[in-house]
Protein backbone atom coordinates (compact mmCIF):
# COMPACT_ATOMS: atom_id res chain seq x y z
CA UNK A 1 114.79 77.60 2.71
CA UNK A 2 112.12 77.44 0.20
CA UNK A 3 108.71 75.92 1.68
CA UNK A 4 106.07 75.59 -0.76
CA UNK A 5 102.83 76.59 1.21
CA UNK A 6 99.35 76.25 0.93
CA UNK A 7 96.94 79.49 1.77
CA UNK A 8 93.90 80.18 2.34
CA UNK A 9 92.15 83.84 2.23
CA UNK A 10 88.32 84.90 2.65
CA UNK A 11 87.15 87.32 -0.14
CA UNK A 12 83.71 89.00 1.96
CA UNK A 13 82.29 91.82 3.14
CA UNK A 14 82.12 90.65 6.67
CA UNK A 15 79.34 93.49 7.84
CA UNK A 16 77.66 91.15 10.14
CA UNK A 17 80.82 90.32 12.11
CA UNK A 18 82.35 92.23 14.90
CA UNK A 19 86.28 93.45 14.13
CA UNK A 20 88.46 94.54 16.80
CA UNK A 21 92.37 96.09 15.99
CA UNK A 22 95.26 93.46 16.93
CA UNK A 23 97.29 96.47 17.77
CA UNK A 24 94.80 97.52 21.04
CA UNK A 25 96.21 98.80 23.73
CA UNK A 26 94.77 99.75 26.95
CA UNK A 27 96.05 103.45 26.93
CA UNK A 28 94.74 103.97 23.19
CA UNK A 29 91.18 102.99 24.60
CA UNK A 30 91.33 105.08 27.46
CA UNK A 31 92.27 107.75 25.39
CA UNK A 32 89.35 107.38 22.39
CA UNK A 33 86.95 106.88 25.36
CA UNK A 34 87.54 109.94 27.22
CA UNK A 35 86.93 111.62 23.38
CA UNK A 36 83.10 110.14 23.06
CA UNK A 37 81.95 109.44 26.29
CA UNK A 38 79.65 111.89 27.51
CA UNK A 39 77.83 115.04 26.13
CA UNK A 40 80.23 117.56 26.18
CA UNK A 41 83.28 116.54 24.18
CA UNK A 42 82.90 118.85 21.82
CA UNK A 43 83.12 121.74 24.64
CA UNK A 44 86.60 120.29 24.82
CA UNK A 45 87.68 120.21 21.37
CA UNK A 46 90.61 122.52 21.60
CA UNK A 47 92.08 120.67 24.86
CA UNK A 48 91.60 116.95 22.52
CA UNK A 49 93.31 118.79 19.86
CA UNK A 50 95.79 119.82 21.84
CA UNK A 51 96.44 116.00 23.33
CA UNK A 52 96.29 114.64 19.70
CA UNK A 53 98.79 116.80 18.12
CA UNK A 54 101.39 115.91 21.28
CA UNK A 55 100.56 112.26 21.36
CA UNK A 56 101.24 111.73 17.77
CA UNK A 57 103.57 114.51 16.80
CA UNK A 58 101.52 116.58 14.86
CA UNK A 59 102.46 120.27 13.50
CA UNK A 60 101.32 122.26 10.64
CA UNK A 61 103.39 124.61 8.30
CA UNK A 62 101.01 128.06 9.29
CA UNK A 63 98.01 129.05 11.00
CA UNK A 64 95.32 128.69 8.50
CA UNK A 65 96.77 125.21 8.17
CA UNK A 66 95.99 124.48 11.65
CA UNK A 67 92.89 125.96 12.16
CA UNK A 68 91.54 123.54 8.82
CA UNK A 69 93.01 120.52 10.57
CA UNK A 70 91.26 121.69 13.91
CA UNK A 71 87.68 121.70 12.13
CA UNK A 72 88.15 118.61 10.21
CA UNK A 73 89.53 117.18 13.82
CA UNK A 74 86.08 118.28 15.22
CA UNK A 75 84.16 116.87 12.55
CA UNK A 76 85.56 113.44 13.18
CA UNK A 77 84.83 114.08 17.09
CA UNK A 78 80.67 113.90 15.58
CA UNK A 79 81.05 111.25 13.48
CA UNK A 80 82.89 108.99 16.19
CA UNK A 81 80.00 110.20 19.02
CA UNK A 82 77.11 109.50 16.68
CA UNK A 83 78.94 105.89 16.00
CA UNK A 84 79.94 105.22 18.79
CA UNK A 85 75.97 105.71 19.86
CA UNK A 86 75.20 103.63 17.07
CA UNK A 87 77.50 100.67 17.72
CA UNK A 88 78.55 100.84 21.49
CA UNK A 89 80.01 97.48 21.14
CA UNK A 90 83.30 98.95 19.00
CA UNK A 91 85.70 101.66 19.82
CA UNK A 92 85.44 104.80 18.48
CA UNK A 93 87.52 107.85 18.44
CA UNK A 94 90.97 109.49 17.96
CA UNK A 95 93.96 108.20 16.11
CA UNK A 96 96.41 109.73 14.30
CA UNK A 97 94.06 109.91 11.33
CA UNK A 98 91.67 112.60 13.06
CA UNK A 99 92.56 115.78 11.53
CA UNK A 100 92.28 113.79 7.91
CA UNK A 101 89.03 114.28 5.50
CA UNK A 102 87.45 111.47 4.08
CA UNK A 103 89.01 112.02 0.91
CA UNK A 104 92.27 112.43 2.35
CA UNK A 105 92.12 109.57 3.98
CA UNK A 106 90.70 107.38 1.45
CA UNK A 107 93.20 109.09 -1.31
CA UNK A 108 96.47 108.08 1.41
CA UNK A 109 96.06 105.44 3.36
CA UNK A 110 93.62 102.94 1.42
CA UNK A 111 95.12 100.83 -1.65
CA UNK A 112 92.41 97.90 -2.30
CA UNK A 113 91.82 97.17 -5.76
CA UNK A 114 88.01 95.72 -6.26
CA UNK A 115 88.20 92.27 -6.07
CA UNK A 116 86.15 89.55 -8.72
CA UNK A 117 87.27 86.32 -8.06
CA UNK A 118 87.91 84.23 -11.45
CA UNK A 119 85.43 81.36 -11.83
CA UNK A 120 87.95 78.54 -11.58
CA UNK A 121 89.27 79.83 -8.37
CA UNK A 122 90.05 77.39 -5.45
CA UNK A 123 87.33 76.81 -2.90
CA UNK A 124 88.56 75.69 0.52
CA UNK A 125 87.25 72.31 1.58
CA UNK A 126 83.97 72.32 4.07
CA UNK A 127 85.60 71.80 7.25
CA UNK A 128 83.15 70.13 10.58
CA UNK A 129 82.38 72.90 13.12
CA UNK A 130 81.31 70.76 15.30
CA UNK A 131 84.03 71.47 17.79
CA UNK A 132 84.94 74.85 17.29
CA UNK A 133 86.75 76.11 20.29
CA UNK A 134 85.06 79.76 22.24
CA UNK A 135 88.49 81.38 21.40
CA UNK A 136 91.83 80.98 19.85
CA UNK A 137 94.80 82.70 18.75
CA UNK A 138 97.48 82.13 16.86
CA UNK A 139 99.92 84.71 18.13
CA UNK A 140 99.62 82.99 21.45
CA UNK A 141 101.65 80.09 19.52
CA UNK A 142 104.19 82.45 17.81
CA UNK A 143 102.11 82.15 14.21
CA UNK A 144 102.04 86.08 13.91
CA UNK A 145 104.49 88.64 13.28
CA UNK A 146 103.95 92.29 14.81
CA UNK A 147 101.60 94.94 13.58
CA UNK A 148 103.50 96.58 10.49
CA UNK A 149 103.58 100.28 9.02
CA UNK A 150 102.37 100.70 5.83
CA UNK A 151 102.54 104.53 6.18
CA UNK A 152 100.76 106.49 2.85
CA UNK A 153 101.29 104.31 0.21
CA UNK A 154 98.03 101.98 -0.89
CA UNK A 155 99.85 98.66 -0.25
CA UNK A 156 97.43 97.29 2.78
CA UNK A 157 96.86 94.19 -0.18
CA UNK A 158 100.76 93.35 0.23
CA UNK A 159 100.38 93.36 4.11
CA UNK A 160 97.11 91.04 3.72
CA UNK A 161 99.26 88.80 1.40
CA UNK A 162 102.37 88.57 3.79
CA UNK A 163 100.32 88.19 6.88
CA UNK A 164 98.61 85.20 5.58
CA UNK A 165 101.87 83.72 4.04
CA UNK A 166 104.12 84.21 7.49
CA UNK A 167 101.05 82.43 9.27
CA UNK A 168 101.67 79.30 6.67
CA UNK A 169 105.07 79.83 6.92
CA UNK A 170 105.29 79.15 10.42
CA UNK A 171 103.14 75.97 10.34
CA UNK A 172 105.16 74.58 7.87
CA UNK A 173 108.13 74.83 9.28
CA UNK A 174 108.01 76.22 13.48
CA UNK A 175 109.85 79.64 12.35
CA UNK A 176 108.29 83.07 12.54
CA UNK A 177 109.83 85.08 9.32
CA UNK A 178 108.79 88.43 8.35
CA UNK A 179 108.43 88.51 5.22
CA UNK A 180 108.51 91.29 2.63
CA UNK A 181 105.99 93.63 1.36
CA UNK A 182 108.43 95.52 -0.50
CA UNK A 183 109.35 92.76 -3.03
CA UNK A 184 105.36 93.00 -3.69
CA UNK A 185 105.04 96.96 -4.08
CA UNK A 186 108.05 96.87 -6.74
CA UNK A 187 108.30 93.96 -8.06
CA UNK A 188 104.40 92.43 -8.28
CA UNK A 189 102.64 94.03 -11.40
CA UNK A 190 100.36 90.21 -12.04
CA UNK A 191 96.71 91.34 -13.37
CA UNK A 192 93.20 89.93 -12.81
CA UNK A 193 92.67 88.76 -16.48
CA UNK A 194 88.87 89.10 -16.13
CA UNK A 195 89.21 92.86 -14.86
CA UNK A 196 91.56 95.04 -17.91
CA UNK A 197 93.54 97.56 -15.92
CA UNK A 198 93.15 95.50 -12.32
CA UNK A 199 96.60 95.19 -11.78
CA UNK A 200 98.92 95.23 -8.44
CA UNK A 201 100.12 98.81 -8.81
CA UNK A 202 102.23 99.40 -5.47
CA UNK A 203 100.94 101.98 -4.07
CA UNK A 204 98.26 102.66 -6.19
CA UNK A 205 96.56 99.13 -4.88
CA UNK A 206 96.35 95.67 -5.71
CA UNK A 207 94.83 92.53 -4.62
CA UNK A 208 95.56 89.56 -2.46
CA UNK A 209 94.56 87.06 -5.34
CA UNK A 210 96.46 88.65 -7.80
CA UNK A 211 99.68 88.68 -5.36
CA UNK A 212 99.08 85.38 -4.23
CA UNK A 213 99.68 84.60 -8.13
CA UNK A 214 103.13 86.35 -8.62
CA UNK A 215 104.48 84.79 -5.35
CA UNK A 216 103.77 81.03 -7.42
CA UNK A 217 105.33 82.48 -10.37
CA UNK A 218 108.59 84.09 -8.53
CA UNK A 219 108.89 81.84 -6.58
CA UNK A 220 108.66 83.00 -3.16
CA UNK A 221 109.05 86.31 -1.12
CA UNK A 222 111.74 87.37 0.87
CA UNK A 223 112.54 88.02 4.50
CA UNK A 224 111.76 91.89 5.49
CA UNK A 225 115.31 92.43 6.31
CA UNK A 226 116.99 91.25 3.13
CA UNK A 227 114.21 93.65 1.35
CA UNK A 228 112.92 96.31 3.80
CA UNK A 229 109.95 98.32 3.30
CA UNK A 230 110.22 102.16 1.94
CA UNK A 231 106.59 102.67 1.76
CA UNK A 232 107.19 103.87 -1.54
CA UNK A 233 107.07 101.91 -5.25
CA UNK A 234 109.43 104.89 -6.90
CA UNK A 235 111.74 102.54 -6.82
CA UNK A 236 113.14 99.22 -9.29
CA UNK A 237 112.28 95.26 -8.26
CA UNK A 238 115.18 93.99 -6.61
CA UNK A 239 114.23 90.34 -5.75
CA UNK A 240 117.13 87.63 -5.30
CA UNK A 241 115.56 84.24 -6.00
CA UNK A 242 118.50 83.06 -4.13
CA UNK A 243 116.98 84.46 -0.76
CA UNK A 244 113.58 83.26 -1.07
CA UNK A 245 112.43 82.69 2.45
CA UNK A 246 108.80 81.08 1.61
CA UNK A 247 107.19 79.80 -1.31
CA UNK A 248 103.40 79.40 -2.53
CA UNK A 249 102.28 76.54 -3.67
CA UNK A 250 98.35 77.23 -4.07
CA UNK A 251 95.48 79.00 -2.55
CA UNK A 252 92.03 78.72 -2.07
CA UNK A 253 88.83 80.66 -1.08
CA UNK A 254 87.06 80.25 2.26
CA UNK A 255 83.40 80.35 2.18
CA UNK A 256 81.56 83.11 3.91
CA UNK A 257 79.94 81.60 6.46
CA UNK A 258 81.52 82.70 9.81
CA UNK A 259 81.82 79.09 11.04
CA UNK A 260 83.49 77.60 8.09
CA UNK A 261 86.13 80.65 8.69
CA UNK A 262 86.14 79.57 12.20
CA UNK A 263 87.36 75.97 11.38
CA UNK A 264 89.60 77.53 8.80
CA UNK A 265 91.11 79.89 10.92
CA UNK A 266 91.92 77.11 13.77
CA UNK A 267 92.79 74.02 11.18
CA UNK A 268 95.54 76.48 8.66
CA UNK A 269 96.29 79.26 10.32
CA UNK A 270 95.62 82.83 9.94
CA UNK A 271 93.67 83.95 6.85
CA UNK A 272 93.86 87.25 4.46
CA UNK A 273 90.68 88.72 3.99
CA UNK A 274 88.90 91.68 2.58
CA UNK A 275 86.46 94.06 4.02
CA UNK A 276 83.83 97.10 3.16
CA UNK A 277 83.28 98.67 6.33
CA UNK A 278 80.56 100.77 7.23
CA UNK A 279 83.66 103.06 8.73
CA UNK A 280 87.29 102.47 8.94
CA UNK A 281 88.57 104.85 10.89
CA UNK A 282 87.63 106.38 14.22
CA UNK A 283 89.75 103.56 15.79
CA UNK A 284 90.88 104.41 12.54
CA UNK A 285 90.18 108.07 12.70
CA UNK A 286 86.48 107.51 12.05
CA UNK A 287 84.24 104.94 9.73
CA UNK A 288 83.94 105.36 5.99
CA UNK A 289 82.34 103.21 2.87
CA UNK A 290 85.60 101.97 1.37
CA UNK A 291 87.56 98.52 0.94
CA UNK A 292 90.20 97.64 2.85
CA UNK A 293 92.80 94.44 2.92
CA UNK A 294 93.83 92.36 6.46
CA UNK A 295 94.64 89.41 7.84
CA UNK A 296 93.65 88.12 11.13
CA UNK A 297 94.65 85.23 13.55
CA UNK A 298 92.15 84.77 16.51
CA UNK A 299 88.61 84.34 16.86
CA UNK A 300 86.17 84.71 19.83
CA UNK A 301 82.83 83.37 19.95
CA UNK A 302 79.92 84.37 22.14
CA UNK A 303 76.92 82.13 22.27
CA UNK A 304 73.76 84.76 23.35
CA UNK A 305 71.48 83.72 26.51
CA UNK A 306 68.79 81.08 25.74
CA UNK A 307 69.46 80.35 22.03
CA UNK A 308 67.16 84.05 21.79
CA UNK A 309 69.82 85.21 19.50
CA UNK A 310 72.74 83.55 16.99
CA UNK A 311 75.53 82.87 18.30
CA UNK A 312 78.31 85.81 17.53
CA UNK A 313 81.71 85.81 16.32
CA UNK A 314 84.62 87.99 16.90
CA UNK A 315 87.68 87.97 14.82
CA UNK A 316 90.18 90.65 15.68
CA UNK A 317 92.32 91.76 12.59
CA UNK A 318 95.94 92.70 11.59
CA UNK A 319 95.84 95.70 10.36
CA UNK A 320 99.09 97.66 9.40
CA UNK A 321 98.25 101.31 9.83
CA UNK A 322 100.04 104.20 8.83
């Protein structure tokens, strides 16, 4: 069925909002607490070590290997103590990018392209925020698909894209479709015309904007299962027009301000959005200075005692880890 939709996506760096993963899980915050808290987790380095490389299947090919991982491993253990110091609000700690350097890290598992937006582009309508409810999500009404795996390759921007489009999708037409992020790795090369060289490259990066743009001129995007992810872009475009599953028929920009992406978020569904995070790791592995592409579903707003302090907003994101 091809449903021509109408997106919306939020190009910021949100600093001043408070992110949360929409893959938590009770057991993965026990297990990053029992990292920070208290004085002495480094005295237990070896035993955390020990616990990470079981829990997440790690091994390494010889002993010098594993005694680099092991120091880069406690390295991250600082870093996520002194953040977690710094911002006791977030979760801090171990995942299964701990025994990864920043470089490694930012070289595998990042692929955001920097983002101008063209002057002409689409600006979302004002919307009243009167009303606003304290919290809402849209997986609680079967808008959002589960948290994918984008393993190394840089294609978080095709995740972003297909989040936001499956959210659209749904509210078009009542049907939850996965759609694919594949089709946008190898077959997506559009280009920001103001940027030379800021093209969707796969793995290499890209941007939402830009893939926002081929899905109007293909047409559409597939469903995941008729084009399944490889997490690889060594390999030839293979899109079927004939199995287009949703189609795009514009987007728009949502202004920055937290309560117009509130209203935004509530009135057309989950959003794709961009962030530079202060760290982007130690819930994912620990927090570095780099962009990164997601799309989120749910808000939560807390209003501070006695109007002393502005009112704060939550929005949990998508992310699709490696």
């Amino acid at each position: 069925m091809d449903c021509r939709l109408s997106l919306l996506f939020v190009f910021s760096l949100l600093l001043a909002t408070s992110f949360g993963s929409a893959d938590e899980s009770n057991g993965d915050d026990l297990f990053i607490r029992q990292v920070v808290d208290g004085d002495d987790h480094l005295l237990n380095a070896e035993h955390h070590f020990s616990l990470f490389k079981r829990r997440f299947g790690k091994s390494y090919a010889t002993q010098e290997e594993h005694d680099y991982r092991f120091s880069v491993f406690k390295a991250n253990l600082r870093r996520a103590k002194r953040h977690q110091k710094l911002d006791p609000s977030a979760i801090h700690g171990v995942t299964q990018f701990s025994d990864l350097s920043p470089a490694e890290f930012r070289r595998n598992h990042l692929g955001l392209k920097r983002l101008r937006l063209p002057a002409d582009a689409n600006k979302a309508p004002i919307l009243p925020t009167s009303d606003l409810p304290t919290d809402f999500d849209w997986r609680d009404h079967g808008a959002v698909t589960a948290v994918k795996n984008q393993g190394s390759c840089g294609s978080c921007w095709s995740f972003s894209t297909t989040g936001a489009l499956e959210g659209a999708n749904f509210l078009a037409t009542g049907k939850l479709v996965s759609l694919s992020e594949q089709q946008l790795v190898d077959c997506d090369h559009e280009c920001d015309p103001d940027e030379p060289g800021s093209c969707d490259s796969g793995c290499n990066g890209g941007l939402m904007n830009s893939a926002f743009e081929y899905s109007l001129k293909a047409g559409g995007l597939m469903r995941e299962e008729d084009y399944p992810y490889t997490g690889t872009d060594r390999g030839t475009c293979k899109f079927d027009k004939t199995k287009i599953a949703a189609s795009v028929a514009n987007f728009s920009v949502v202004s920055l301000d937290e309560d117009q992406i509130s209203a935004n978020l509530v009135e057309n569904g989950p959003l794709a959005g961009i962030i530079l995070s202060l760290s982007l790791s130690l819930s994912l592995s620990y927090f570095l200075n780099f962009l990164r592409s997601f799309s989120f579903a749910n808000l939560v707003r807390e209003k501070k005692r006695k109007g002393m302090e502005k009112e704060r907003t939550q929005f949990p994101l998508k992310f699709s880890p490696a």
